[in-house]
PDB file of N, CA and C in Angstrom:
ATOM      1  N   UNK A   1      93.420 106.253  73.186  1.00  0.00           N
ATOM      2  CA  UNK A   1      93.296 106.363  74.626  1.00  0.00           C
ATOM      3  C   UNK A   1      92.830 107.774  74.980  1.00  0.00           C
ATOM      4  N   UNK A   2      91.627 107.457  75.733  1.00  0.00           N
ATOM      5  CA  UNK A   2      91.638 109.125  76.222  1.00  0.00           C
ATOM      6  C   UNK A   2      92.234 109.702  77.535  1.00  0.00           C
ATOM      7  N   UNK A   3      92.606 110.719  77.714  1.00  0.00           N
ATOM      8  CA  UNK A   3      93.476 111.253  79.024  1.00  0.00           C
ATOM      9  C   UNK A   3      92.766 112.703  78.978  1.00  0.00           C
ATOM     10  N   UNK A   4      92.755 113.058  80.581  1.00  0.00           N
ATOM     11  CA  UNK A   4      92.605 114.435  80.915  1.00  0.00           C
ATOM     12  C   UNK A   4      92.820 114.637  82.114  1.00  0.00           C
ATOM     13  N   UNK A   5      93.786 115.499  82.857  1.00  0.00           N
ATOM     14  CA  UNK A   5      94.092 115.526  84.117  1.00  0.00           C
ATOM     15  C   UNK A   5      93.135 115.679  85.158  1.00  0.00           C
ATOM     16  N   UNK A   6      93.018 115.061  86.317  1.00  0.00           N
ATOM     17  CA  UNK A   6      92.299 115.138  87.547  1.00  0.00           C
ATOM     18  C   UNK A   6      92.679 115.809  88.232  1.00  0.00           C
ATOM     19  N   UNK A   7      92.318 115.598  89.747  1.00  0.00           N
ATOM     20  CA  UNK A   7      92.851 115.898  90.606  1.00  0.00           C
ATOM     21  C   UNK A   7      92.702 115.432  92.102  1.00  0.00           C
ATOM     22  N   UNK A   8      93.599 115.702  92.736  1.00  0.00           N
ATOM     23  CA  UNK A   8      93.590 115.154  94.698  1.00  0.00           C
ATOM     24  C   UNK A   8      93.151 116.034  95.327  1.00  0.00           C
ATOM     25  N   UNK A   9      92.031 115.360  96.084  1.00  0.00           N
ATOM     26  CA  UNK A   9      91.486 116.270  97.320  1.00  0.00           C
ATOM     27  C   UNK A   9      91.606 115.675  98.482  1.00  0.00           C
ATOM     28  N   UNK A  10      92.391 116.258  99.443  1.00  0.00           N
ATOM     29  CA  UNK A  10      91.928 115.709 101.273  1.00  0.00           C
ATOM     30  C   UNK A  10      91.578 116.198 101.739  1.00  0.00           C
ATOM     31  N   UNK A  11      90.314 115.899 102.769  1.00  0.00           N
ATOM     32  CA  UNK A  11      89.308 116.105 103.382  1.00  0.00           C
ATOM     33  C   UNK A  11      89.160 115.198 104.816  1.00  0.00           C
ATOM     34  N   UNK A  12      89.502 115.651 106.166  1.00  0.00           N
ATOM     35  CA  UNK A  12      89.742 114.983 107.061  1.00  0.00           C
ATOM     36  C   UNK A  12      90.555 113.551 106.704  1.00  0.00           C
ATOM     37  N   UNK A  13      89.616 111.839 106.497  1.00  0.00           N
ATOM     38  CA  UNK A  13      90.138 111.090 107.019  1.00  0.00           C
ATOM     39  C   UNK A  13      89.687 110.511 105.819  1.00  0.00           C
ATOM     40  N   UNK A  14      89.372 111.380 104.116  1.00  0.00           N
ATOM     41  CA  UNK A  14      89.631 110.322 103.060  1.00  0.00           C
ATOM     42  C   UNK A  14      90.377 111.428 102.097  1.00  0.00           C
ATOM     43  N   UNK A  15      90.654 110.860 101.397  1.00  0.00           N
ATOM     44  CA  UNK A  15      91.134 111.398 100.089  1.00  0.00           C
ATOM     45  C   UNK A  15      89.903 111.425  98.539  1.00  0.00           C
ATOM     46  N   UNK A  16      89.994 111.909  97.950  1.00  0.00           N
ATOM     47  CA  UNK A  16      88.822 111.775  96.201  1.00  0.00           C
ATOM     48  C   UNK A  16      90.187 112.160  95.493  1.00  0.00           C
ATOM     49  N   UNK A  17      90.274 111.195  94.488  1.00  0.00           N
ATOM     50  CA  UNK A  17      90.508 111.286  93.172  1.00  0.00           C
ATOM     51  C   UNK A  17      89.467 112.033  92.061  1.00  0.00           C
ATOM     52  N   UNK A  18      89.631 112.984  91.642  1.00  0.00           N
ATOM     53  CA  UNK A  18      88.799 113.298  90.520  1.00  0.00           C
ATOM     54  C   UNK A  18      88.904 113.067  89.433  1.00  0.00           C
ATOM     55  N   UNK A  19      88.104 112.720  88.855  1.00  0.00           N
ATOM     56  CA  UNK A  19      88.371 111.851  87.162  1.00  0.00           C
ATOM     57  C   UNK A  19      87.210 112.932  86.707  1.00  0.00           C
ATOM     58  N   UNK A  20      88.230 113.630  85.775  1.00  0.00           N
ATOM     59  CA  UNK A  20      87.306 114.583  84.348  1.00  0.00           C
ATOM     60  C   UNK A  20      86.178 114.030  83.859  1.00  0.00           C
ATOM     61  N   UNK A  21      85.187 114.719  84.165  1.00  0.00           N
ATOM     62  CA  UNK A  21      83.622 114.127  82.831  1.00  0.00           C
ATOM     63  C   UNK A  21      83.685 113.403  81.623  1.00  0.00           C
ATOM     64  N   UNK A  22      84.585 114.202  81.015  1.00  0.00           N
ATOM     65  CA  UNK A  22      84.998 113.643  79.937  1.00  0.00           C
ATOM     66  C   UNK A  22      85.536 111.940  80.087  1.00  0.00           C
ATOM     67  N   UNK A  23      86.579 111.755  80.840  1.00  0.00           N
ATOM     68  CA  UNK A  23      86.800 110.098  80.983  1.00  0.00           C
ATOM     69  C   UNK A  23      86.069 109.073  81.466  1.00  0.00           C
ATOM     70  N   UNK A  24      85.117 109.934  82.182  1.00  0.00           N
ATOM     71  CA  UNK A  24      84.251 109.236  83.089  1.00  0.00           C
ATOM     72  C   UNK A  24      82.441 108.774  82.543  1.00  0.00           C
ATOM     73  N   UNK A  25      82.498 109.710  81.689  1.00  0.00           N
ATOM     74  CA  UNK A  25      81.554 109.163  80.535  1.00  0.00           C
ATOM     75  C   UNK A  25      81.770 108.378  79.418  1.00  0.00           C
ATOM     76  N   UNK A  26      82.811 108.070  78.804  1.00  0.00           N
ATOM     77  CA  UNK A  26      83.119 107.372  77.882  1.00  0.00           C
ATOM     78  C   UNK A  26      83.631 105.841  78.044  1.00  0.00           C
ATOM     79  N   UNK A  27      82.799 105.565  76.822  1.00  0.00           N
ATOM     80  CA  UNK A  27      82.340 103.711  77.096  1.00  0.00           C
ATOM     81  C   UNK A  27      83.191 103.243  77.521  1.00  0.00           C
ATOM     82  N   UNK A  28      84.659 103.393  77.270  1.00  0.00           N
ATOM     83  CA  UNK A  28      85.467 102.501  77.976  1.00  0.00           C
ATOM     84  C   UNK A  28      85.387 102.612  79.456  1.00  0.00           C
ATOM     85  N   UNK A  29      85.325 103.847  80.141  1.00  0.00           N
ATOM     86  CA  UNK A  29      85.285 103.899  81.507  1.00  0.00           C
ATOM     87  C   UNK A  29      85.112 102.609  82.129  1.00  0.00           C
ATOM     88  N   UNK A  30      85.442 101.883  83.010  1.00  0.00           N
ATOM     89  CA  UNK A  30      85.667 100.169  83.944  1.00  0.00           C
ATOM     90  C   UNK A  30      84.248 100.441  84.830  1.00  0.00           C
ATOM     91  N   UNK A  31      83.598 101.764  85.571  1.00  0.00           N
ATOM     92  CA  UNK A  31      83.058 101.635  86.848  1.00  0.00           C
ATOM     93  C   UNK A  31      81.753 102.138  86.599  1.00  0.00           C
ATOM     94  N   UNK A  32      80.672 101.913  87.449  1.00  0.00           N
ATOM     95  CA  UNK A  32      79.386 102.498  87.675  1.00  0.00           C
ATOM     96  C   UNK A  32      79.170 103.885  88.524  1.00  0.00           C
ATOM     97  N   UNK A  33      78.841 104.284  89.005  1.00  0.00           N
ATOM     98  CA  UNK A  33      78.259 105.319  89.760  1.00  0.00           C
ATOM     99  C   UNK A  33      77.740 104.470  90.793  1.00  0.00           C
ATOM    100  N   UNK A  34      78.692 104.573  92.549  1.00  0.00           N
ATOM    101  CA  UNK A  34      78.236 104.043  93.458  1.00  0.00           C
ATOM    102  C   UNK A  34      79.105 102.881  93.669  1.00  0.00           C
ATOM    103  N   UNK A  35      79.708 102.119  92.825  1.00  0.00           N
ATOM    104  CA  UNK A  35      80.482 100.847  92.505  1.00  0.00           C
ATOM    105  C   UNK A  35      81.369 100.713  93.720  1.00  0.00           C
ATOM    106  N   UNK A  36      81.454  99.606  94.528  1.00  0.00           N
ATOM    107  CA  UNK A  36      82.677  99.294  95.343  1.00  0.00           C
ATOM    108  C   UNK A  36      84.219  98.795  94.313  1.00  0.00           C
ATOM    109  N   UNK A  37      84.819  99.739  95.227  1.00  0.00           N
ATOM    110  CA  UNK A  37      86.519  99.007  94.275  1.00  0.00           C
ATOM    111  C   UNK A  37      87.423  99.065  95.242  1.00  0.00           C
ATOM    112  N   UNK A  38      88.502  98.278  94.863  1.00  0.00           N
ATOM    113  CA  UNK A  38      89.740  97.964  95.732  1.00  0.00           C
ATOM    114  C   UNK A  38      90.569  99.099  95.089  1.00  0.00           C
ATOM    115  N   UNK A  39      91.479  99.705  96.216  1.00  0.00           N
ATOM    116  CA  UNK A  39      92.750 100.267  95.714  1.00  0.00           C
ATOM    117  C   UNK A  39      94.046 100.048  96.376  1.00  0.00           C
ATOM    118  N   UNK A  40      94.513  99.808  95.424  1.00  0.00           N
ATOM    119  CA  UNK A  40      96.460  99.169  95.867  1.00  0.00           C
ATOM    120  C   UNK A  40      97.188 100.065  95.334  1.00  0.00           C
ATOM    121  N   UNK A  41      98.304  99.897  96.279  1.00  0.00           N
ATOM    122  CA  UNK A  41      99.803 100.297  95.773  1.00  0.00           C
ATOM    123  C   UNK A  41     100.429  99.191  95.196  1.00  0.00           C
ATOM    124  N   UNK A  42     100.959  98.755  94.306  1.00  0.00           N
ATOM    125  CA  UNK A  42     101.708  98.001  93.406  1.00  0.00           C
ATOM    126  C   UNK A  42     102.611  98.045  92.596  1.00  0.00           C
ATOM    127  N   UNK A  43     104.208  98.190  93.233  1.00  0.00           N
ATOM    128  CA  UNK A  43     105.251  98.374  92.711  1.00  0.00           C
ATOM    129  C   UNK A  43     105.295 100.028  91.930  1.00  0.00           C
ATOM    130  N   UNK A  44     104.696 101.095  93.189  1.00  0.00           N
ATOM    131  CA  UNK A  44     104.992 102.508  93.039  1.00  0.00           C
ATOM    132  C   UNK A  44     103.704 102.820  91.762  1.00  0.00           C
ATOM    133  N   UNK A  45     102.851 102.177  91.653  1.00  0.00           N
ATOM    134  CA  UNK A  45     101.424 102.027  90.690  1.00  0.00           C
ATOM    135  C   UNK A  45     100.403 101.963  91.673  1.00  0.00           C
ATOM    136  N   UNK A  46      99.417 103.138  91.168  1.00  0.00           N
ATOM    137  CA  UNK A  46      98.015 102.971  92.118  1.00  0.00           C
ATOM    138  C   UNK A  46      96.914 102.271  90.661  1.00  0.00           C
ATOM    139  N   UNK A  47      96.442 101.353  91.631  1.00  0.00           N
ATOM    140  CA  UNK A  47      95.628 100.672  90.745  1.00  0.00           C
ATOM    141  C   UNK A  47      94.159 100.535  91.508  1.00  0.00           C
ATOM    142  N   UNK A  48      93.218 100.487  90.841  1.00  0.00           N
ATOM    143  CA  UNK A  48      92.245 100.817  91.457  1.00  0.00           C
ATOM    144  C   UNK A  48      90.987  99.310  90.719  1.00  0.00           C
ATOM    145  N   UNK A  49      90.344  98.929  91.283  1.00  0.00           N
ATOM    146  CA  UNK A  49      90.040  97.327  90.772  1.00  0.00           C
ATOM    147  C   UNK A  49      88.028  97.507  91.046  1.00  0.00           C
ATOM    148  N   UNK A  50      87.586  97.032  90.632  1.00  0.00           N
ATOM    149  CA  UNK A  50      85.993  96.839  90.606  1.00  0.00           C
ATOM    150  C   UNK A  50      85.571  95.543  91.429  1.00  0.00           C
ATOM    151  N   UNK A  51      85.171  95.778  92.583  1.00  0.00           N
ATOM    152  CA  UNK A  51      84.471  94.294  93.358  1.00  0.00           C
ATOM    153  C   UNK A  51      83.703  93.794  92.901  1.00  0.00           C
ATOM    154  N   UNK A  52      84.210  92.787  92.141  1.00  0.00           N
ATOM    155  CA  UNK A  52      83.150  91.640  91.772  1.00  0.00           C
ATOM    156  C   UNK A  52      82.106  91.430  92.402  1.00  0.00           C
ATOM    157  N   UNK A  53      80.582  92.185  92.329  1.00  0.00           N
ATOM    158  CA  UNK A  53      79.790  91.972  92.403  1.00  0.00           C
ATOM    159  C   UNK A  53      79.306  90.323  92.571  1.00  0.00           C
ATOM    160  N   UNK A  54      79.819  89.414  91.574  1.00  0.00           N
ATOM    161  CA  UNK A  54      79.444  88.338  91.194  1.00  0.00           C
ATOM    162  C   UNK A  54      79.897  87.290  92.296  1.00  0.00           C
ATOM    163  N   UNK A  55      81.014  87.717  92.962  1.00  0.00           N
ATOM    164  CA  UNK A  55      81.977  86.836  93.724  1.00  0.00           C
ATOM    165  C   UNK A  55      81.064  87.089  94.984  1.00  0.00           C
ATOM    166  N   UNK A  56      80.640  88.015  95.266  1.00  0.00           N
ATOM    167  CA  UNK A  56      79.755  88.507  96.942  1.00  0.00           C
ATOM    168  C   UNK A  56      78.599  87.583  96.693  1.00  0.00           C
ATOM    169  N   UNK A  57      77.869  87.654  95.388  1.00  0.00           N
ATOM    170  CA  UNK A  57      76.485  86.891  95.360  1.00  0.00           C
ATOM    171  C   UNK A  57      76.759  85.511  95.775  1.00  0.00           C
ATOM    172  N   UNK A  58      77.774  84.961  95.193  1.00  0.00           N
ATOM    173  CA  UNK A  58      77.585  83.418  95.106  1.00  0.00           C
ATOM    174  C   UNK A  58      78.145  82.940  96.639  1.00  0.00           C
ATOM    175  N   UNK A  59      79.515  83.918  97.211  1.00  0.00           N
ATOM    176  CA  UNK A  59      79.823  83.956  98.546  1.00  0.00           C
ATOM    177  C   UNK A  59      77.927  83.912  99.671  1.00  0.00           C
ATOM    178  N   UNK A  60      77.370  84.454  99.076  1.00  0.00           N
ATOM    179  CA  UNK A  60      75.919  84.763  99.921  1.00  0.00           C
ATOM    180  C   UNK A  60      75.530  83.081  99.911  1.00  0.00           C
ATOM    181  N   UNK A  61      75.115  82.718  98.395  1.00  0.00           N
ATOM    182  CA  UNK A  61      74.159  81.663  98.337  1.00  0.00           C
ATOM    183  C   UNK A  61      75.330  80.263  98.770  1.00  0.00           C
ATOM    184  N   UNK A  62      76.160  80.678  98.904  1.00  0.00           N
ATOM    185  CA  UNK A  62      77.148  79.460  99.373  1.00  0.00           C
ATOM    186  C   UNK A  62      76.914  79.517 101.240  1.00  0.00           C
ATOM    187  N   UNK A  63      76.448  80.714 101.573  1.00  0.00           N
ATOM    188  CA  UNK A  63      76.263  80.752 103.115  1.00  0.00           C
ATOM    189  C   UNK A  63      74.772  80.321 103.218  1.00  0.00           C
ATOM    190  N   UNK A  64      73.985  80.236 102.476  1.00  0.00           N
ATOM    191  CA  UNK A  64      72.820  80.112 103.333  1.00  0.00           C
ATOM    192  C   UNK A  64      72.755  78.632 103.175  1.00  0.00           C
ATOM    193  N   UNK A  65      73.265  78.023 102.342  1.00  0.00           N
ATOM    194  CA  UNK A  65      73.122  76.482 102.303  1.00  0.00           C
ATOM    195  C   UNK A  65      73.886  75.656 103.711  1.00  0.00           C
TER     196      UNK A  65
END
């Protein structure tokens, strides 16, 4: 597993998580550059989730029919 500490920034009316270069380049990393994601609180756990891209497309072609 790789680990390296981040850090919290607030800035008016959002917050950034910073994730080290180091974690954020390596293959395992979950996200893209630009990527929409969900973030929850979950039983005192921040979890942070990737929007299925795939689920919006088919939501689309299910509307135009």
């Amino acid at each position: 597993m790789l680990e390296a500490v981040g850090r919290v920034h607030r800035s008016g009316r959002s917050t950034v998580i910073r994730i080290p270069k180091d974690v954020a380049v390596d293959s395992a990393f979950p996200f893209q550059q630009g990527e929409e994601v969900t973030v929850q609180i979950v039983d005192g756990e921040l979890r942070v989730v990737a929007v299925l891209k795939r689920q919006v497309e088919v939501a689309e072609i299910l509307s135009k029919q």
